[in-house]
Protein backbone atom coordinates (compact mmCIF):
# COMPACT_ATOMS: atom_id res chain seq x y z
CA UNK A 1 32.80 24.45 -53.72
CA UNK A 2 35.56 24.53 -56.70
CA UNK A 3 39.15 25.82 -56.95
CA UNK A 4 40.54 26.34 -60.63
CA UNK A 5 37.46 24.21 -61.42
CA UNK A 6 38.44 21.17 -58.94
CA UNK A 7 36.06 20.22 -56.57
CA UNK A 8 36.72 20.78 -52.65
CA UNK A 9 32.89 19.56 -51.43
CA UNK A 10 30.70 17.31 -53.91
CA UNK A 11 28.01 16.81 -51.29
CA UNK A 12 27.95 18.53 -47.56
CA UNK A 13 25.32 18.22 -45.93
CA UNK A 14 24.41 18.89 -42.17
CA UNK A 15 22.85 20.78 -39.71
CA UNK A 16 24.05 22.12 -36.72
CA UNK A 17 21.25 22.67 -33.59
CA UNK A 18 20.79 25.29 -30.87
CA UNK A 19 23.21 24.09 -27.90
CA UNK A 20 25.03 21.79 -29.52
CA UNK A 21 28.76 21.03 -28.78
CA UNK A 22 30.16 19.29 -32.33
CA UNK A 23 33.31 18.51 -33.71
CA UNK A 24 34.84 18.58 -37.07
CA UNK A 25 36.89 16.23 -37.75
CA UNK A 26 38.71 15.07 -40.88
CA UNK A 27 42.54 14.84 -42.37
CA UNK A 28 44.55 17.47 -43.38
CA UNK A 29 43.88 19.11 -46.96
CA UNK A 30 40.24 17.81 -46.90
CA UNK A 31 38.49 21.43 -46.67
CA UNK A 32 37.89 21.86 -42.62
CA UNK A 33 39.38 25.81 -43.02
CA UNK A 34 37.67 26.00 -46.40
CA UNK A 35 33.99 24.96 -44.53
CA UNK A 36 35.10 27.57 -41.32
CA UNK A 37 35.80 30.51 -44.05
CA UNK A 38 32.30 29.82 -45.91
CA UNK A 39 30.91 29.71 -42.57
CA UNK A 40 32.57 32.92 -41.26
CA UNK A 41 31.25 34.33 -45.05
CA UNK A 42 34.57 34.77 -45.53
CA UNK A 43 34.23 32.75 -48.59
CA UNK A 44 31.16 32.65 -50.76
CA UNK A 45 30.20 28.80 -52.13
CA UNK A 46 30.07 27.89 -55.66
CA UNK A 47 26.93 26.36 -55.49
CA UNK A 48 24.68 25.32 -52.49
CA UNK A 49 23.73 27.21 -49.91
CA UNK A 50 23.98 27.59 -46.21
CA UNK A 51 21.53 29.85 -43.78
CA UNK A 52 22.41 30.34 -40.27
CA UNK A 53 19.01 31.18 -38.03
CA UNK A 54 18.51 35.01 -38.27
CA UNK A 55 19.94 35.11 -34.00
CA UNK A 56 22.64 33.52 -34.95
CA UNK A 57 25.88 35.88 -33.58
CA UNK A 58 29.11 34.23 -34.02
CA UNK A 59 32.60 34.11 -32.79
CA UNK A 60 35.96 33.02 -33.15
CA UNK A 61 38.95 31.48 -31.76
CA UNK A 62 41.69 31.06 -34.04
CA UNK A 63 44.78 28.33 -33.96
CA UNK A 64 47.79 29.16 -31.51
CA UNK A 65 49.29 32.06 -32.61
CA UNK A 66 52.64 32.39 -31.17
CA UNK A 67 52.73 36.05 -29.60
CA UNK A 68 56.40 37.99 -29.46
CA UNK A 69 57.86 37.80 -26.17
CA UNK A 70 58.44 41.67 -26.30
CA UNK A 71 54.62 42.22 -27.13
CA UNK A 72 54.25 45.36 -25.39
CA UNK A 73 50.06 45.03 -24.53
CA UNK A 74 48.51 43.62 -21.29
CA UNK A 75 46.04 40.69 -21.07
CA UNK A 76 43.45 43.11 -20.17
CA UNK A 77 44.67 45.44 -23.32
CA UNK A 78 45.04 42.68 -25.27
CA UNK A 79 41.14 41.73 -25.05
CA UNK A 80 40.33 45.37 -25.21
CA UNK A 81 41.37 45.57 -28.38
CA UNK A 82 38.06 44.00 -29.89
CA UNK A 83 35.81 46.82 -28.11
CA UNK A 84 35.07 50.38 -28.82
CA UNK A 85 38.14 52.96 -28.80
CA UNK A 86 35.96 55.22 -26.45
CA UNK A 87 34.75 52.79 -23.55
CA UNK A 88 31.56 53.46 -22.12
CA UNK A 89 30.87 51.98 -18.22
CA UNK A 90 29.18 49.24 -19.30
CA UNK A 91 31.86 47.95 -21.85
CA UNK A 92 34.73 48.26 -19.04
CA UNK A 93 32.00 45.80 -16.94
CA UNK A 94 31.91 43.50 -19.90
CA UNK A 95 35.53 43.41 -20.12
CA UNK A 96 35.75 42.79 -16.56
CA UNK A 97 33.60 40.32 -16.77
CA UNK A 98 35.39 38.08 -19.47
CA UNK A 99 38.26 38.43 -17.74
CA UNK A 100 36.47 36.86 -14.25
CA UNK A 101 35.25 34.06 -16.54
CA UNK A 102 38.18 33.26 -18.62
CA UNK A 103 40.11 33.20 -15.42
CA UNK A 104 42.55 36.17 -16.17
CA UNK A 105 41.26 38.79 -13.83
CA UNK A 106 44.16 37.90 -11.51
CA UNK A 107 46.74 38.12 -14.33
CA UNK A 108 45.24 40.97 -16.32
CA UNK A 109 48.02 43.31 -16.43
CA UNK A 110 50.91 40.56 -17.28
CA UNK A 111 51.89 41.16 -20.91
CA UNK A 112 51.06 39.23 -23.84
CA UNK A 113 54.55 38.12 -24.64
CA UNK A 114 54.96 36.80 -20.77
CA UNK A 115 51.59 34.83 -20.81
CA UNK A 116 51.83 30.92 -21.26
CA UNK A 117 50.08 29.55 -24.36
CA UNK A 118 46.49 28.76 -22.92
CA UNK A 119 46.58 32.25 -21.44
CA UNK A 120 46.99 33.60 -24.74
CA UNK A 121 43.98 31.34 -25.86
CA UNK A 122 41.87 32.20 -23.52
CA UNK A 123 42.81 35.93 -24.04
CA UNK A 124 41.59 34.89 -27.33
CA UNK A 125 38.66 33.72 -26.18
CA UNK A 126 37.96 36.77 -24.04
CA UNK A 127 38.45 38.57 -27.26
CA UNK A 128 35.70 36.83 -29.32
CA UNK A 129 32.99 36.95 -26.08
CA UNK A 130 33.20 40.37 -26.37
CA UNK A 131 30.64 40.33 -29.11
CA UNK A 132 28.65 38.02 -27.61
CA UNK A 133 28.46 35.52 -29.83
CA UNK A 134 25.80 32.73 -29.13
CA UNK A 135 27.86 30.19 -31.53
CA UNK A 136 31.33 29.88 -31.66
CA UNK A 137 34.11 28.52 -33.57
CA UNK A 138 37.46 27.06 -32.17
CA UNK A 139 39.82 27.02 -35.19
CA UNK A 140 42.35 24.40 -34.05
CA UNK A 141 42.30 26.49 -30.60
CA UNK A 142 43.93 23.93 -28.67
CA UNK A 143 46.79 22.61 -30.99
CA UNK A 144 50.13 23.25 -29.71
CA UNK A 145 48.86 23.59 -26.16
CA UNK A 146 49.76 21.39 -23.31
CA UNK A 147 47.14 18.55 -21.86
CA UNK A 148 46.61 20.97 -18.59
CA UNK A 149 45.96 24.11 -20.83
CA UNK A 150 43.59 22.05 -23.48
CA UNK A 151 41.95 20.84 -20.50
CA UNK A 152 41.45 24.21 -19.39
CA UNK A 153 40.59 25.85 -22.34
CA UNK A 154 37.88 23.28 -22.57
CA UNK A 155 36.30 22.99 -19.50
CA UNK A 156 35.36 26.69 -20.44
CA UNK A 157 33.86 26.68 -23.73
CA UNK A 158 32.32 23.46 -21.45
CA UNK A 159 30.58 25.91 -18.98
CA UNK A 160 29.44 28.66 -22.02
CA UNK A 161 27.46 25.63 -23.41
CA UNK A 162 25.62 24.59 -20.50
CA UNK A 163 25.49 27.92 -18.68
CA UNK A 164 24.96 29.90 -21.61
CA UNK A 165 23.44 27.92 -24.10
CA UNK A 166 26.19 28.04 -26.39
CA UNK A 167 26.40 26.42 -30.25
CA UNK A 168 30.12 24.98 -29.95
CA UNK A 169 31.68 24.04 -33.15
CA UNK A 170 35.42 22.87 -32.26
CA UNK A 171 37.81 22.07 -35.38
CA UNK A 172 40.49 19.45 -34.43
CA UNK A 173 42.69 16.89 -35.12
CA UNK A 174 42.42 15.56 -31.25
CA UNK A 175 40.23 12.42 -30.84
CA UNK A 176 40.56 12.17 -27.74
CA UNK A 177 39.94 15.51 -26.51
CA UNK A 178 36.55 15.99 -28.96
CA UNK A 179 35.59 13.14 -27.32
CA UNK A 180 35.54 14.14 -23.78
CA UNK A 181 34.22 17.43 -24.39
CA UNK A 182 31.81 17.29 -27.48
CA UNK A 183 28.54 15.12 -28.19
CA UNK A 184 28.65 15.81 -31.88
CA UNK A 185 30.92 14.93 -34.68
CA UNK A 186 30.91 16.06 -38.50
CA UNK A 187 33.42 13.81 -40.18
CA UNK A 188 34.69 15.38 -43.35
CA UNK A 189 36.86 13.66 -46.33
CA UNK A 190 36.85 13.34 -49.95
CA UNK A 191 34.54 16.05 -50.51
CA UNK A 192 31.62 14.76 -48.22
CA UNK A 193 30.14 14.82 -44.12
CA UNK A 194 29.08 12.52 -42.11
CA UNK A 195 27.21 13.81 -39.20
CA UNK A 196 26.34 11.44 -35.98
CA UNK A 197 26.93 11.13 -32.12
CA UNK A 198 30.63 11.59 -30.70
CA UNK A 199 30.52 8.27 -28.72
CA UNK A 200 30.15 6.61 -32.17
CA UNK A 201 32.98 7.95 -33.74
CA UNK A 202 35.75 5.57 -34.75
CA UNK A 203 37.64 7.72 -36.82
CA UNK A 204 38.07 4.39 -39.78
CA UNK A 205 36.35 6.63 -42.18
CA UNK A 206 39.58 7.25 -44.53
């Protein structure tokens, strides 16, 4: 991948399986959002290629976004916004039900703007199961959030894995965190991956 003819990758290569919980790692300005947009097709690659498997559905939770405190919507409106305009039975049940297992039912109707940060990001959340998306991607979801709310935030995407069967592909700077939640690291840095087992990470690959 090239900007104004500068390379960004020189060699990535990796492969992410069915279930998997893996983290990507890697300093700042070494490509980590670059990788997320070609992965999201929001970018296309200069050369290379990358194929997800045809079943493949995914979603996304982006970094904290700080929400106004006068933010008129609800929780519950909030996550709403990422279904149909005209709701049909079953899409209020699905709504519903993201609510139950993000743990907002009981705080649905408390506005955005009033709603701590990991309440926001798991609004967020909510948002993206709507499509239900068998991979997802946490963008930096947990920075700026406090150890209780990380932990939180977490020990959900935690339960869609092994419940679910989720793909989990979690974007931080937190070592610690990635490595009591994930069992797979990608390790990215002048240009190139490495790929292996979260227990063997020692982050000395600068």
């Amino acid at each position: 991948m090239k900007f104004d003819n500068k390379a960004v990758f020189q060699d990535l290569n990796f492969k992410l399986e069915k279930g998997s919980m893996t983290a990507l790692l890697g300093p700042n300005g070494t490509g980590k959002t670059t990788l997320i947009n070609i992965l999201m097709k929001l970018l296309v690659p200069t050369s290379g290629s990358f194929k997800f498997d045809e079943k493949v559905k995914l979603g996304y939770v982006p970094q904290f976004r700080n929400i106004d405190a006068e933010y008129p919507l609800s929780i519950k409106a909030f996550i709403s916004l990422n279904a149909p305009l005209i709701k049909s039975k079953q899409v209020k049940d699905q709504i519903h039900h993201e609510l139950e297992e993000t743990h907002l039912l009981d705080i649905q109707n408390t506005r955005m703007g009033e709603a701590s940060g990991g309440q926001k990001q798991r609004a967020y959340l909510a948002q993206a199961l709507l499509d239900n998306p068998n991979m997802i991607i946490l963008d930096e979801a947990t920075a700026s959030l406090d150890p209780v709310a990380k932990d939180e935030l977490m020990k959900l995407i935690q339960h869609l894995n092994k419940e679910h069967g989720m793909t989990v592909l979690f974007v931080t700077h937190d070592v610690p965190l990635a490595r009591k939640y994930m069992k797979e690291y990608l390790y990215l840095n002048h240009g190139t991956v490495k790929q292996g087992k979260m227990s063997e990470f020692e982050g000395d690959y600068e």
